[in-house]
N, C-alpha and C. Protein backbone atom coordinates (compact mmCIF):
# COMPACT_ATOMS: atom_id res chain seq x y z
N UNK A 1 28.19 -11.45 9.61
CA UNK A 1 27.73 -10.13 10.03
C UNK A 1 27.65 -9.22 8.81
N UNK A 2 26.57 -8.26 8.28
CA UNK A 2 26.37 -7.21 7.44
C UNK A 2 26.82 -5.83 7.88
N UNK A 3 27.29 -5.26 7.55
CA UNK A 3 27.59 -3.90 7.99
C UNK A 3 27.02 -2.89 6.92
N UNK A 4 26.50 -2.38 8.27
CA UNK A 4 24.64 -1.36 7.86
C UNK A 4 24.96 -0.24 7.06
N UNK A 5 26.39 0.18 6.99
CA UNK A 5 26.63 1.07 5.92
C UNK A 5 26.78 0.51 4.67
N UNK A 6 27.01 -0.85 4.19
CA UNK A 6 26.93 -1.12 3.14
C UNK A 6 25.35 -1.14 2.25
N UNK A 7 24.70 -1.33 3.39
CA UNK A 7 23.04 -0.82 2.86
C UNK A 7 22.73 0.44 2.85
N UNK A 8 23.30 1.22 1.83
CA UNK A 8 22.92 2.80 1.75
C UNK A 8 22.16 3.15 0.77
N UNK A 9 21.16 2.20 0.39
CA UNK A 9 19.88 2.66 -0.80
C UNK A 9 18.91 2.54 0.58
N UNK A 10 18.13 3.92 0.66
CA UNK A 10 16.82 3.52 1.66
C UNK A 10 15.36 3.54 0.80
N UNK A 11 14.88 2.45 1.49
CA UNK A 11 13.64 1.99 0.81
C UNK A 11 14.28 1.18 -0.30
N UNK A 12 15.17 0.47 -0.38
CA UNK A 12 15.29 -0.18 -1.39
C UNK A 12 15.75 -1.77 -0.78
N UNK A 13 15.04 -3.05 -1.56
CA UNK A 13 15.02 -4.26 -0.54
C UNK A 13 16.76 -4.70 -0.72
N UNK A 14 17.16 -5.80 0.06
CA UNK A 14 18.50 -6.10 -0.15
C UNK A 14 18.66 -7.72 0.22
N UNK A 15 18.71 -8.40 -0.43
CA UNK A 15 18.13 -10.12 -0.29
C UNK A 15 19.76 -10.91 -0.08
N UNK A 16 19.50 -11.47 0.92
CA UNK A 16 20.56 -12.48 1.28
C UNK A 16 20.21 -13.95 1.32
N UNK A 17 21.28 -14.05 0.95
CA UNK A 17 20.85 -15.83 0.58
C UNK A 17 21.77 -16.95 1.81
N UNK A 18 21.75 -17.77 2.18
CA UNK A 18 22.17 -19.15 3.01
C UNK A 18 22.02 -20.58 2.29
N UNK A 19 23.32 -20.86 2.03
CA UNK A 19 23.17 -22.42 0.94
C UNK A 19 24.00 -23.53 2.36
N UNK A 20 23.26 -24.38 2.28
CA UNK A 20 23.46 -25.44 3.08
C UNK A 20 23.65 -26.68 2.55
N UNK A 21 24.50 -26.99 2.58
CA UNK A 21 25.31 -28.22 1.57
C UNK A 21 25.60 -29.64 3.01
N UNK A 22 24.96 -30.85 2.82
CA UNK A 22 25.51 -31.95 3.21
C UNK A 22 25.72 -33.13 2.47
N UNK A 23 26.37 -33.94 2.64
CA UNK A 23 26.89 -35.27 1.77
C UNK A 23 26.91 -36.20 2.69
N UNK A 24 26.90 -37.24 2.03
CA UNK A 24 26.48 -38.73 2.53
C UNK A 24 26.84 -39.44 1.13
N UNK A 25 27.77 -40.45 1.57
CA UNK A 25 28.22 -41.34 0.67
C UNK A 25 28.77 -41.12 -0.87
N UNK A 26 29.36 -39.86 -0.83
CA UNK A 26 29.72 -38.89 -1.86
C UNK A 26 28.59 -38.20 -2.88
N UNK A 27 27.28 -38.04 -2.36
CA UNK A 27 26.68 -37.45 -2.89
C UNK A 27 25.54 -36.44 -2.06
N UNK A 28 26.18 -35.17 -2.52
CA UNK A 28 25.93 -33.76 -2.01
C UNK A 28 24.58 -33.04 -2.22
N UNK A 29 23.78 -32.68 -1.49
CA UNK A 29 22.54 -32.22 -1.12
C UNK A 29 22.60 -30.72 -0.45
N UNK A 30 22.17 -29.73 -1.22
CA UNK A 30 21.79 -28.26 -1.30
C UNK A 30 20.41 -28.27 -0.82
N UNK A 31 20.13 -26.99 0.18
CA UNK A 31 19.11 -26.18 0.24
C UNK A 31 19.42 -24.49 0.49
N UNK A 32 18.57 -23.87 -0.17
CA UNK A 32 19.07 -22.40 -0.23
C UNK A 32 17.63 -22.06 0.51
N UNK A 33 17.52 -21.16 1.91
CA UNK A 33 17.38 -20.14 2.31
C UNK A 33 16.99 -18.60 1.98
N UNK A 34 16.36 -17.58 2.59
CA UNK A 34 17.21 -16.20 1.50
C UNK A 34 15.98 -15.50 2.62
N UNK A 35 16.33 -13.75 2.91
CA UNK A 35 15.99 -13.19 3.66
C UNK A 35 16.18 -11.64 2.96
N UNK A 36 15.03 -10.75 3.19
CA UNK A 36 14.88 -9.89 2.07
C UNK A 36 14.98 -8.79 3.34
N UNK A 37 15.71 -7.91 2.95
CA UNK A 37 15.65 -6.72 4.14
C UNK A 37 15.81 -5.20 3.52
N UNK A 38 14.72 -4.44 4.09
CA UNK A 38 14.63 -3.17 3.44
C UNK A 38 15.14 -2.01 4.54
N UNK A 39 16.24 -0.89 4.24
CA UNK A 39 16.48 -0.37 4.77
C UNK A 39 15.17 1.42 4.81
N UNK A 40 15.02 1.68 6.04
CA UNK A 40 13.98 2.77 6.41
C UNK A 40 14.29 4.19 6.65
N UNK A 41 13.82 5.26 6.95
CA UNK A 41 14.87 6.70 7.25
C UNK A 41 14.09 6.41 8.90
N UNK A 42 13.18 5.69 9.14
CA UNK A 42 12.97 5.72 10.42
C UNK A 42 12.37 4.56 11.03
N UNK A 43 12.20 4.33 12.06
CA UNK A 43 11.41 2.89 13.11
C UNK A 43 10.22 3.26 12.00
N UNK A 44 9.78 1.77 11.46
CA UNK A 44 8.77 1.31 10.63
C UNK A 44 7.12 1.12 11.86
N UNK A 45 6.27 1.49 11.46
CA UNK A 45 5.10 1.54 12.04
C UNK A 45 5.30 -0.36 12.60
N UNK A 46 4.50 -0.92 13.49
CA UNK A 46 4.45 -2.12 14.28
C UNK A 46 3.23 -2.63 14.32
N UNK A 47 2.78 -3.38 14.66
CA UNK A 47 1.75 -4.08 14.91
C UNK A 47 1.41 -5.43 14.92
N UNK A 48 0.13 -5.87 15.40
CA UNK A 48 -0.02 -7.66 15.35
C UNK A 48 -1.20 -7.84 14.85
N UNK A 49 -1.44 -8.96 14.06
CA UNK A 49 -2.86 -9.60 13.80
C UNK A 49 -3.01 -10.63 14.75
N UNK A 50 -4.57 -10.54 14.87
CA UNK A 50 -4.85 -11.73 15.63
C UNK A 50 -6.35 -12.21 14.70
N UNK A 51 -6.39 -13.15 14.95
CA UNK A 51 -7.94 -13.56 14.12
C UNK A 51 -9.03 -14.08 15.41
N UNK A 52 -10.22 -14.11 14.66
CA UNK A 52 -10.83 -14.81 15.34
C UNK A 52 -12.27 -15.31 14.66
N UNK A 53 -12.97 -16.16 15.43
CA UNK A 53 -13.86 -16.88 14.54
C UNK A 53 -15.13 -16.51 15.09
N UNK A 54 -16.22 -15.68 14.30
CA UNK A 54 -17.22 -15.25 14.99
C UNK A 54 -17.24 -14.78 16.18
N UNK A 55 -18.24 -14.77 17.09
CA UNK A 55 -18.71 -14.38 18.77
C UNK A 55 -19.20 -15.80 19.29
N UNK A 56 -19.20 -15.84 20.40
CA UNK A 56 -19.51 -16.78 21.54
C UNK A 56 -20.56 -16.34 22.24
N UNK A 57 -21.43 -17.04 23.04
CA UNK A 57 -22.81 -16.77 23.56
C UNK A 57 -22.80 -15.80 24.07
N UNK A 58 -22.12 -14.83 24.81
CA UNK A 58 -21.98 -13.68 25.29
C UNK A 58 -21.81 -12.22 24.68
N UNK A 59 -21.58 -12.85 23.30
CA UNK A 59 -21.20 -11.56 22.36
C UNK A 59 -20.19 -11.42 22.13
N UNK A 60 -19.28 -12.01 22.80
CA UNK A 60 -17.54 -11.78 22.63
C UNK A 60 -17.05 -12.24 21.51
N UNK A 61 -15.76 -11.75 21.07
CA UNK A 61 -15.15 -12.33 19.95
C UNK A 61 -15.21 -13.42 20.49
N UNK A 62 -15.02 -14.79 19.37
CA UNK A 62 -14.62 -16.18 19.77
C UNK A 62 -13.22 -16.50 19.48
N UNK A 63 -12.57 -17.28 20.15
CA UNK A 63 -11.31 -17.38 19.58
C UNK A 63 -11.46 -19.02 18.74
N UNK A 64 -10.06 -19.23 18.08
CA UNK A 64 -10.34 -19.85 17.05
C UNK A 64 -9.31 -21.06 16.98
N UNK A 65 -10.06 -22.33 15.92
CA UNK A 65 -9.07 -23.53 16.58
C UNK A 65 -7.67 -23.49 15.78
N UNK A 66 -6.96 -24.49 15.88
CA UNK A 66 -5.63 -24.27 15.33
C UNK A 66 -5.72 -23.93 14.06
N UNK A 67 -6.73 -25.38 13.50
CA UNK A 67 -6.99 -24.24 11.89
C UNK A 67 -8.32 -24.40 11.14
N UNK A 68 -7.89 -23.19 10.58
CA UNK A 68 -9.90 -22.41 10.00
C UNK A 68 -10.38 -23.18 8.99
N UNK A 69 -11.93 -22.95 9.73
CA UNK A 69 -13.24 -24.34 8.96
C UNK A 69 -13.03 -22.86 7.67
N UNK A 70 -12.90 -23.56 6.73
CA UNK A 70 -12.59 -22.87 4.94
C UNK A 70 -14.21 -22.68 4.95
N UNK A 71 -15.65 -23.05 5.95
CA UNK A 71 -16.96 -22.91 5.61
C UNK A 71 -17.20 -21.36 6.46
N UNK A 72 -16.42 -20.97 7.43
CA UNK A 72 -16.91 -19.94 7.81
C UNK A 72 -16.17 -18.62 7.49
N UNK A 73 -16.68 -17.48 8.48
CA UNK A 73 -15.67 -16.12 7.91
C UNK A 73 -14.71 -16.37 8.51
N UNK A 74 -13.20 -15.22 8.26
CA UNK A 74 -12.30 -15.15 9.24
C UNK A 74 -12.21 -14.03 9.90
N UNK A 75 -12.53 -13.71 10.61
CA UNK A 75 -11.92 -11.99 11.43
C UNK A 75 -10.61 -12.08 11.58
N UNK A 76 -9.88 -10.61 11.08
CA UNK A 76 -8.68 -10.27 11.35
C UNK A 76 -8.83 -9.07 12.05
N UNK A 77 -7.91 -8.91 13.05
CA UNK A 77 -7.77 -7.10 13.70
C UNK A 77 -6.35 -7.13 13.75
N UNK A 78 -6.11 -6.15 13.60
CA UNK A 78 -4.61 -5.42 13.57
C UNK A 78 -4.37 -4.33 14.46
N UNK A 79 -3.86 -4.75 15.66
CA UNK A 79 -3.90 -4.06 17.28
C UNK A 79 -2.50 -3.34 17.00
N UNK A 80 -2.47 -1.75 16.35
CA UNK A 80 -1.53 -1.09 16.04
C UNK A 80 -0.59 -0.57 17.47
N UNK A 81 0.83 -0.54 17.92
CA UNK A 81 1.70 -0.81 19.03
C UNK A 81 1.06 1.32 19.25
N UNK A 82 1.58 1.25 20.46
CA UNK A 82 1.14 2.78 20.75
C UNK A 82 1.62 4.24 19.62
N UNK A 83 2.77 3.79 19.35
CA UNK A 83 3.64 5.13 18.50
C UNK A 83 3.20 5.14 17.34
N UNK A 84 2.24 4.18 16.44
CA UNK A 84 2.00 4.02 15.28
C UNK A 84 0.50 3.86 15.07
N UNK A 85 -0.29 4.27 16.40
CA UNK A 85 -1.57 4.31 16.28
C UNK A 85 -2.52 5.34 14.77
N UNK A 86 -1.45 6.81 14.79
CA UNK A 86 -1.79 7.54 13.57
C UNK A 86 -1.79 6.41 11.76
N UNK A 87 -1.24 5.38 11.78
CA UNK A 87 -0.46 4.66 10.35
C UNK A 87 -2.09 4.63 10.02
N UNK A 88 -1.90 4.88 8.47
CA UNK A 88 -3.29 4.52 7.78
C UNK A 88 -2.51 2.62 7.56
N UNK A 89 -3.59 1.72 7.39
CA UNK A 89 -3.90 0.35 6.82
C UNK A 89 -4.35 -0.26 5.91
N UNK A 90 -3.34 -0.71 4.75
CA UNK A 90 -4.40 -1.59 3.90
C UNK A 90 -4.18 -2.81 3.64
N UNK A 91 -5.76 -3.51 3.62
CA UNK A 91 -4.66 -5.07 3.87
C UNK A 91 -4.56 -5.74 2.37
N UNK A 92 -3.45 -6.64 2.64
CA UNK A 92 -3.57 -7.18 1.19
C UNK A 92 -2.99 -8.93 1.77
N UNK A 93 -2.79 -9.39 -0.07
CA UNK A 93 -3.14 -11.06 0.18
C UNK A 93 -1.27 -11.44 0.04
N UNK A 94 -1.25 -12.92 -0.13
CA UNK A 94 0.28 -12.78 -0.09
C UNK A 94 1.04 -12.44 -1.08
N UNK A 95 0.16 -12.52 -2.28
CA UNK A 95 -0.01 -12.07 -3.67
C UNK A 95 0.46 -10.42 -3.90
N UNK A 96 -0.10 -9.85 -2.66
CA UNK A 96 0.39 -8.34 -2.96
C UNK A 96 -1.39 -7.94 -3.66
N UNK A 97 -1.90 -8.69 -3.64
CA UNK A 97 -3.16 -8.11 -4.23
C UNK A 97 -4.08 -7.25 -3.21
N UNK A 98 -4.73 -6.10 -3.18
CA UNK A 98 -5.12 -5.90 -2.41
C UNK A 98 -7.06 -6.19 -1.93
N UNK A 99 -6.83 -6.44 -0.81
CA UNK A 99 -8.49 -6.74 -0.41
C UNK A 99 -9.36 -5.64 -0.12
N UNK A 100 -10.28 -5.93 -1.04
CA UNK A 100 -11.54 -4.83 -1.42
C UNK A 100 -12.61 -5.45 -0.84
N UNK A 101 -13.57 -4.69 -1.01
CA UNK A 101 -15.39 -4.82 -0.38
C UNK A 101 -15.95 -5.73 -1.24
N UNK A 102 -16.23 -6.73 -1.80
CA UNK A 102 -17.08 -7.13 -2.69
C UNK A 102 -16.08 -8.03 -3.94
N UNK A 103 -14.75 -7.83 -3.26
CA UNK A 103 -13.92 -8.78 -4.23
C UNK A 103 -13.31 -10.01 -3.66
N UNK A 104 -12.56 -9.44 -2.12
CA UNK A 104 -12.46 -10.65 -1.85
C UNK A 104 -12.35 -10.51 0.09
N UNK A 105 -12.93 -9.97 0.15
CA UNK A 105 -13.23 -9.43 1.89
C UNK A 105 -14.50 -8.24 1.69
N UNK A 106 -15.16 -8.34 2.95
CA UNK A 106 -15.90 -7.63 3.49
C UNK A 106 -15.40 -6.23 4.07
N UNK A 107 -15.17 -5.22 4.08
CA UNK A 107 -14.79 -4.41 5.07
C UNK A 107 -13.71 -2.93 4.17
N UNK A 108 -13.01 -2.00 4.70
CA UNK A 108 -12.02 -0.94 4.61
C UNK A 108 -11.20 -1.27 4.72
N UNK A 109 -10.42 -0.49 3.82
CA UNK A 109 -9.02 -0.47 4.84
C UNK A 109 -8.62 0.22 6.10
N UNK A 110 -9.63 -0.55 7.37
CA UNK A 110 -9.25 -0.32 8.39
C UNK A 110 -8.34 -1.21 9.32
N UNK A 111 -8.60 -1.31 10.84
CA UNK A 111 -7.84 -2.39 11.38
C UNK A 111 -8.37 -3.67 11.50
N UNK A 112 -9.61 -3.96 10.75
CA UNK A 112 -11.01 -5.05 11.45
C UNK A 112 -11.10 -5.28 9.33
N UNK A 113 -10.97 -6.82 9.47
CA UNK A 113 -10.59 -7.13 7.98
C UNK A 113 -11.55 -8.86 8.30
N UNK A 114 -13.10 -8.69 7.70
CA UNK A 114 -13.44 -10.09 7.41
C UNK A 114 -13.21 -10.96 6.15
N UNK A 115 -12.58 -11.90 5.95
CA UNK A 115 -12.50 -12.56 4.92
C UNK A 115 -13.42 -13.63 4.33
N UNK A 116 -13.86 -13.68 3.79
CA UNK A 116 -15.18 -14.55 3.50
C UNK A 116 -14.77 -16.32 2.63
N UNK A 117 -15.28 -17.46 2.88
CA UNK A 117 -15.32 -18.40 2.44
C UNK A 117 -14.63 -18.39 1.34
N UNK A 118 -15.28 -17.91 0.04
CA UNK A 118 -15.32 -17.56 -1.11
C UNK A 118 -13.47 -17.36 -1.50
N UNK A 119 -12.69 -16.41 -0.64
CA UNK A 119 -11.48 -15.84 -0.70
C UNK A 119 -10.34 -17.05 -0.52
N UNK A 120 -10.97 -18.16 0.40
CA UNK A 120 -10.26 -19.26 0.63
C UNK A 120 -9.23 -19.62 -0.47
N UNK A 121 -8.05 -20.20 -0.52
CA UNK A 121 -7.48 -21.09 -1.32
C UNK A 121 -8.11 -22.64 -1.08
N UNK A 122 -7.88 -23.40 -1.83
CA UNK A 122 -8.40 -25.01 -1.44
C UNK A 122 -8.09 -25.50 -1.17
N UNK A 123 -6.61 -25.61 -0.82
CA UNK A 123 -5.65 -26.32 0.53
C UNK A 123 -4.51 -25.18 0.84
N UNK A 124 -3.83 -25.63 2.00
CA UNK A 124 -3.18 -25.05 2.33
C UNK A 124 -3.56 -24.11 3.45
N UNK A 125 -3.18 -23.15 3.08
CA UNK A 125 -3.13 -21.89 4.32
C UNK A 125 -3.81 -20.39 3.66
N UNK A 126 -4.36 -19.76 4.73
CA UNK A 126 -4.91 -17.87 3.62
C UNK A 126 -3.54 -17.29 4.42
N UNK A 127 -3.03 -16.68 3.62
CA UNK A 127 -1.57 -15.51 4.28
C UNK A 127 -2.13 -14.16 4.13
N UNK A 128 -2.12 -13.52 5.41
CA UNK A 128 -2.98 -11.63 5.18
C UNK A 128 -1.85 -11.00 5.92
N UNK A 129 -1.88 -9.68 4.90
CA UNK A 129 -0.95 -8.59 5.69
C UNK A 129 -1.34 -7.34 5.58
N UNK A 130 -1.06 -6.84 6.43
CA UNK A 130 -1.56 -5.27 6.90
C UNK A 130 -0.48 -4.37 6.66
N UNK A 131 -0.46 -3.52 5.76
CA UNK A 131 0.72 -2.38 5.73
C UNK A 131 0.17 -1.69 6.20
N UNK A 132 1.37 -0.94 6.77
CA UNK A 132 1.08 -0.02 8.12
C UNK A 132 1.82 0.98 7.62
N UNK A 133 1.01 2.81 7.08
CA UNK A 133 2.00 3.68 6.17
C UNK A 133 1.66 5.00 7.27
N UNK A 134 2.85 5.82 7.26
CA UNK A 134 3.20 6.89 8.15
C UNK A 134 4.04 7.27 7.40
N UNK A 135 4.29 8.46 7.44
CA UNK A 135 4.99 9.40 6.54
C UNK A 135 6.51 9.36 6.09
N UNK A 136 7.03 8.74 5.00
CA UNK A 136 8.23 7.79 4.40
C UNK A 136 8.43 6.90 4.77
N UNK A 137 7.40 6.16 6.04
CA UNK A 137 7.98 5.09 6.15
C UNK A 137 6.82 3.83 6.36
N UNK A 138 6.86 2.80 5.94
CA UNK A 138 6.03 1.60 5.93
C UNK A 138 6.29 0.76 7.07
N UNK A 139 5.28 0.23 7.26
CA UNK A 139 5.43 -1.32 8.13
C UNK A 139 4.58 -2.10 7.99
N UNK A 140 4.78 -3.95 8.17
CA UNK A 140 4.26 -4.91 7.68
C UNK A 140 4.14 -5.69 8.91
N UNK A 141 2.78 -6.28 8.97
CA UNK A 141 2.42 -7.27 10.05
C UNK A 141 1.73 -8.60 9.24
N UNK A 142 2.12 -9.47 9.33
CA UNK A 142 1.42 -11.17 8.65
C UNK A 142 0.89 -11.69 9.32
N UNK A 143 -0.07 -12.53 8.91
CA UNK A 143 -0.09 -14.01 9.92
C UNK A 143 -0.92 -14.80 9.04
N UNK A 144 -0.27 -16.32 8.89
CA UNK A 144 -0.32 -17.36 8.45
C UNK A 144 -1.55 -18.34 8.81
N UNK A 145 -2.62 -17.91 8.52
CA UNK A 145 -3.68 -19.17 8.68
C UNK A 145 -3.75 -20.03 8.12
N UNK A 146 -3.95 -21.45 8.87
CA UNK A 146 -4.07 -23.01 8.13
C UNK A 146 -5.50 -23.40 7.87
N UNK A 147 -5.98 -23.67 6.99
CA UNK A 147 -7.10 -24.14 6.40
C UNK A 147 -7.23 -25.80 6.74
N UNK A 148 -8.71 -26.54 7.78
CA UNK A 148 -8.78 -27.45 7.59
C UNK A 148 -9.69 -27.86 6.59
N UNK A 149 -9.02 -27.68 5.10
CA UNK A 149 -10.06 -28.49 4.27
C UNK A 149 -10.83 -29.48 4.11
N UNK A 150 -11.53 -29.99 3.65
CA UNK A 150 -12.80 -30.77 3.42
C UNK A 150 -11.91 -32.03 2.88
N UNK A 151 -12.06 -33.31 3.03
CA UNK A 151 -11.66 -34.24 1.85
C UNK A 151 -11.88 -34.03 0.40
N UNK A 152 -10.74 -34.36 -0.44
CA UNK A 152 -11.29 -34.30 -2.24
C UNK A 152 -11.01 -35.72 -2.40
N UNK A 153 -11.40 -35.47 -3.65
CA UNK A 153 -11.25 -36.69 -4.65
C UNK A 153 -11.11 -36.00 -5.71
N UNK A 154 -10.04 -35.82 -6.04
CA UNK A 154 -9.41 -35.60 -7.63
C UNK A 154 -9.85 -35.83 -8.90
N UNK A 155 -9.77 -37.35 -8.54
CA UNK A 155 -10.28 -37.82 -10.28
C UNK A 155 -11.73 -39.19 -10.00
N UNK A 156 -12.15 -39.13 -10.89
CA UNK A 156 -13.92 -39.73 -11.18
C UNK A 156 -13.11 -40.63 -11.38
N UNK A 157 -14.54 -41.80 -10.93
CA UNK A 157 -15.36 -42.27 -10.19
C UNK A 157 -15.19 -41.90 -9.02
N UNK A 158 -15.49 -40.85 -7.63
CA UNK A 158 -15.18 -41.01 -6.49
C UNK A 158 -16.45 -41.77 -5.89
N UNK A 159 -17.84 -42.22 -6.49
CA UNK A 159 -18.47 -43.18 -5.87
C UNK A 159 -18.83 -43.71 -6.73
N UNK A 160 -19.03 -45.32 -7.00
CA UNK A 160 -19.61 -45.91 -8.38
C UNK A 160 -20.19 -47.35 -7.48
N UNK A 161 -20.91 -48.09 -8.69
CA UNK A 161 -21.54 -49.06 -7.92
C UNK A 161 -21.60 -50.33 -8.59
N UNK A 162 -21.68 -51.11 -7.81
CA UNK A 162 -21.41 -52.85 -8.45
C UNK A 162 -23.29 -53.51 -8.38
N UNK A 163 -23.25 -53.55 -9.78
CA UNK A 163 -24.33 -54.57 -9.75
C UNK A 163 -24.59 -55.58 -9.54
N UNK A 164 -25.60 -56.06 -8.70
CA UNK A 164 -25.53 -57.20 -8.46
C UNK A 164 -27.12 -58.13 -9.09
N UNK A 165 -28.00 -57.62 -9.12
CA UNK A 165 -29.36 -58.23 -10.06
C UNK A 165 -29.73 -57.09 -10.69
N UNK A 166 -30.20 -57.60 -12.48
CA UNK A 166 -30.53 -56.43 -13.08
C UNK A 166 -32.47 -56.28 -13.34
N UNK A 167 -32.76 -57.82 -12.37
CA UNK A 167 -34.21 -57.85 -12.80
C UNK A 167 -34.99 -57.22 -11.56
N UNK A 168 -35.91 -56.16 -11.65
CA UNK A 168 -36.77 -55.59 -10.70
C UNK A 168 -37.31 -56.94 -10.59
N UNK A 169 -38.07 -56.95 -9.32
CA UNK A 169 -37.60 -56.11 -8.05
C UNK A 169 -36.56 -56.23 -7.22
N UNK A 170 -36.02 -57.36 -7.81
CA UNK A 170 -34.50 -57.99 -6.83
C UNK A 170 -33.31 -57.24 -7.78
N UNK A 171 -33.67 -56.24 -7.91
CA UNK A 171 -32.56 -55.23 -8.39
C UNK A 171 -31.53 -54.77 -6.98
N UNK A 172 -30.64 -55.06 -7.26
CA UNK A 172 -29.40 -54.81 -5.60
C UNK A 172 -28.13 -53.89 -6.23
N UNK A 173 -27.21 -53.60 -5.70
CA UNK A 173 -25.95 -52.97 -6.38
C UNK A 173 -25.40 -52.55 -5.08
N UNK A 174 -24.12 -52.61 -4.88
CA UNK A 174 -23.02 -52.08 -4.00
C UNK A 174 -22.89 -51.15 -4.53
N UNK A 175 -22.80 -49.92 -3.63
CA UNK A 175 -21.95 -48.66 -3.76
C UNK A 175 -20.59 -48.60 -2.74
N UNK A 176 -19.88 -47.92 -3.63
CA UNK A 176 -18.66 -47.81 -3.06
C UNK A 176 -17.45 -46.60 -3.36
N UNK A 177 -17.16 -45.94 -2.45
CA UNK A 177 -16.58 -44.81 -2.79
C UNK A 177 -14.85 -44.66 -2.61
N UNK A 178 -14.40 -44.01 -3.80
CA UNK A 178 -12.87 -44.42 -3.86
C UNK A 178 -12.01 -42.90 -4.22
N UNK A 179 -10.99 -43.00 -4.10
CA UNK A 179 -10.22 -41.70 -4.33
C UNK A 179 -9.95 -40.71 -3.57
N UNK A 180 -10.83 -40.93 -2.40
CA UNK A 180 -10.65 -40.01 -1.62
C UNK A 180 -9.78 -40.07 -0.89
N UNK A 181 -9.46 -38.69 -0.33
CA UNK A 181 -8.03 -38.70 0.41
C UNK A 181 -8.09 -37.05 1.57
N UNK A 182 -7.27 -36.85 2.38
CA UNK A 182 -7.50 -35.96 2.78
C UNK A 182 -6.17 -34.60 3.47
N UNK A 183 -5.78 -33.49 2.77
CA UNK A 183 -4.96 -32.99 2.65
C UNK A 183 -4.22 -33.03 4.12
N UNK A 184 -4.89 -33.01 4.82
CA UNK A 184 -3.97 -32.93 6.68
C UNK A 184 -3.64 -34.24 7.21
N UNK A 185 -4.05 -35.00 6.36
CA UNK A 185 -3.52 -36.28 6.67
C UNK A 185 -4.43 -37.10 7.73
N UNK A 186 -5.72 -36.42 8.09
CA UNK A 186 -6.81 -37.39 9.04
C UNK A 186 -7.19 -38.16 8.85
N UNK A 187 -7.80 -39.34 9.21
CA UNK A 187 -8.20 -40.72 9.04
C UNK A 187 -9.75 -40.30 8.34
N UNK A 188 -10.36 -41.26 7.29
CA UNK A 188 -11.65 -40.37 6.84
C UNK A 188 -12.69 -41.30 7.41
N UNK A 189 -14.07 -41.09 7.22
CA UNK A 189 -15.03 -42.41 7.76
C UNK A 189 -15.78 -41.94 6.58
N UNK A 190 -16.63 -42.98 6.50
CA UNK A 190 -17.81 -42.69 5.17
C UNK A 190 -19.35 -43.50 5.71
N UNK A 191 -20.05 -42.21 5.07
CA UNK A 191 -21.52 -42.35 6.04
C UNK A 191 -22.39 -42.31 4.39
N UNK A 192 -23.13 -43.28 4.16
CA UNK A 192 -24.21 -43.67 3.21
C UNK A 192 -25.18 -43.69 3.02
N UNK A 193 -25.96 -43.06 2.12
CA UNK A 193 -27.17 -43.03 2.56
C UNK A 193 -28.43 -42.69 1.69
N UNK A 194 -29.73 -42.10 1.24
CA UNK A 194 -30.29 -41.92 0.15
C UNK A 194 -31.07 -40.65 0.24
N UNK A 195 -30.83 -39.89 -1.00
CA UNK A 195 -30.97 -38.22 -0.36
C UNK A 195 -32.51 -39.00 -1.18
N UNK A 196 -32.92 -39.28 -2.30
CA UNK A 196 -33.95 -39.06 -3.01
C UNK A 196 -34.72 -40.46 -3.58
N UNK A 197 -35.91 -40.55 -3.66
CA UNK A 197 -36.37 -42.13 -4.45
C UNK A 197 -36.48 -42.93 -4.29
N UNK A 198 -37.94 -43.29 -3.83
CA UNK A 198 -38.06 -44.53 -3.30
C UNK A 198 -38.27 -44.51 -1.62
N UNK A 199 -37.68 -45.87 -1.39
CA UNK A 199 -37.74 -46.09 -0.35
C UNK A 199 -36.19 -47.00 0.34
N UNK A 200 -35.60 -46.35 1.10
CA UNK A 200 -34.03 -46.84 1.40
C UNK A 200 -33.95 -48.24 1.99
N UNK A 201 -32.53 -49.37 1.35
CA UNK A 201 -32.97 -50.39 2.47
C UNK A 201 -32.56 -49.91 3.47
């Protein structure tokens, strides 16, 4: 238990840590935890993000699958709780960087925040937060989107080809594609084929 008078800097953060120690066969295994808490002079403004992915045939927002095609936009809204409807909003990245018009989102700092392709990380997850400011006092709303990325291939050759006759017209060669892999762990399929030249067998 903390006792709230020992936190008497306001506005100033106060980080606690949790170390978790187990052993097995005399050899001991740590993980540390840690939880950052800022004391306020009053109830911090509230709110929620929700996202969503384009409109649906009707015009409606669409809602969105577990996790975002990294090819389209993202809509964020930030549905401010009743007492904190006055809070101005600006959103920023997990970075603390903040999102502008033309840098790395579409839009104000209002409650309606599009994020564009471009802003993506290349695996992983986009993290957005909305500070929520009212007079001495702040509030913070997150939410954690998962990116279903595309398959990579890291390192070259990811398609190369085996010759098999070098005399036209019985010129032949296997293609075959390697390295690839895919960050969520899905099974991949591979589809072949000839964008240009000639005529395909």
């Amino acid at each position: 238990m903390v006792d709230a008078s020992q936190l008497s800097a306001i506005n100033q953060p106060y980080t606690f840590t949790v170390t978790v120690s187990g052993t097995a066969a005399g050899d001991t295994r740590q993980a540390t935890a840690s939880l950052t808490i800022t004391p306020r002079p009053g109830n911090p403004p509230t709110g929620t993000i929700t996202r969503f992915c384009g409109y649906d045939a009707t015009g409606n927002l669409a809602a969105c699958l577990a996790k975002h095609n990294p090819t389209q936009d993202l809509l964020a809204i930030l549905r401010l709780d009743p007492d904190f409807r006055s809070a101005s909003v600006q959103w920023v990245n997990a970075g603390g960087q903040q999102l502008q018009e033309g840098v790395n989102a579409q839009g104000t700092p209002s409650t309606t925040l599009t994020v564009h392709p471009t802003a993506f990380p290349t695996a992983g997850a986009v993290i957005l937060q909305a500070v929520m400011r009212m007079p001495g006092v702040n509030g913070t709303a997150s939410i954690n989107v998962p990116l279903n990325n595309p398959p990579n291939c890291p390192q070259a050759p990811c398609f190369f080809t085996d010759i098999n006759s070098t005399v036209f017209p019985a010129y032949t060669f296997v293609g075959a594609a390697s390295g690839w892999s895919d960050a969520d762990g899905d099974v991949l399929t591979y589809e072949f084929g000839q964008v240009s030249g000639g005529t395909s067998a």
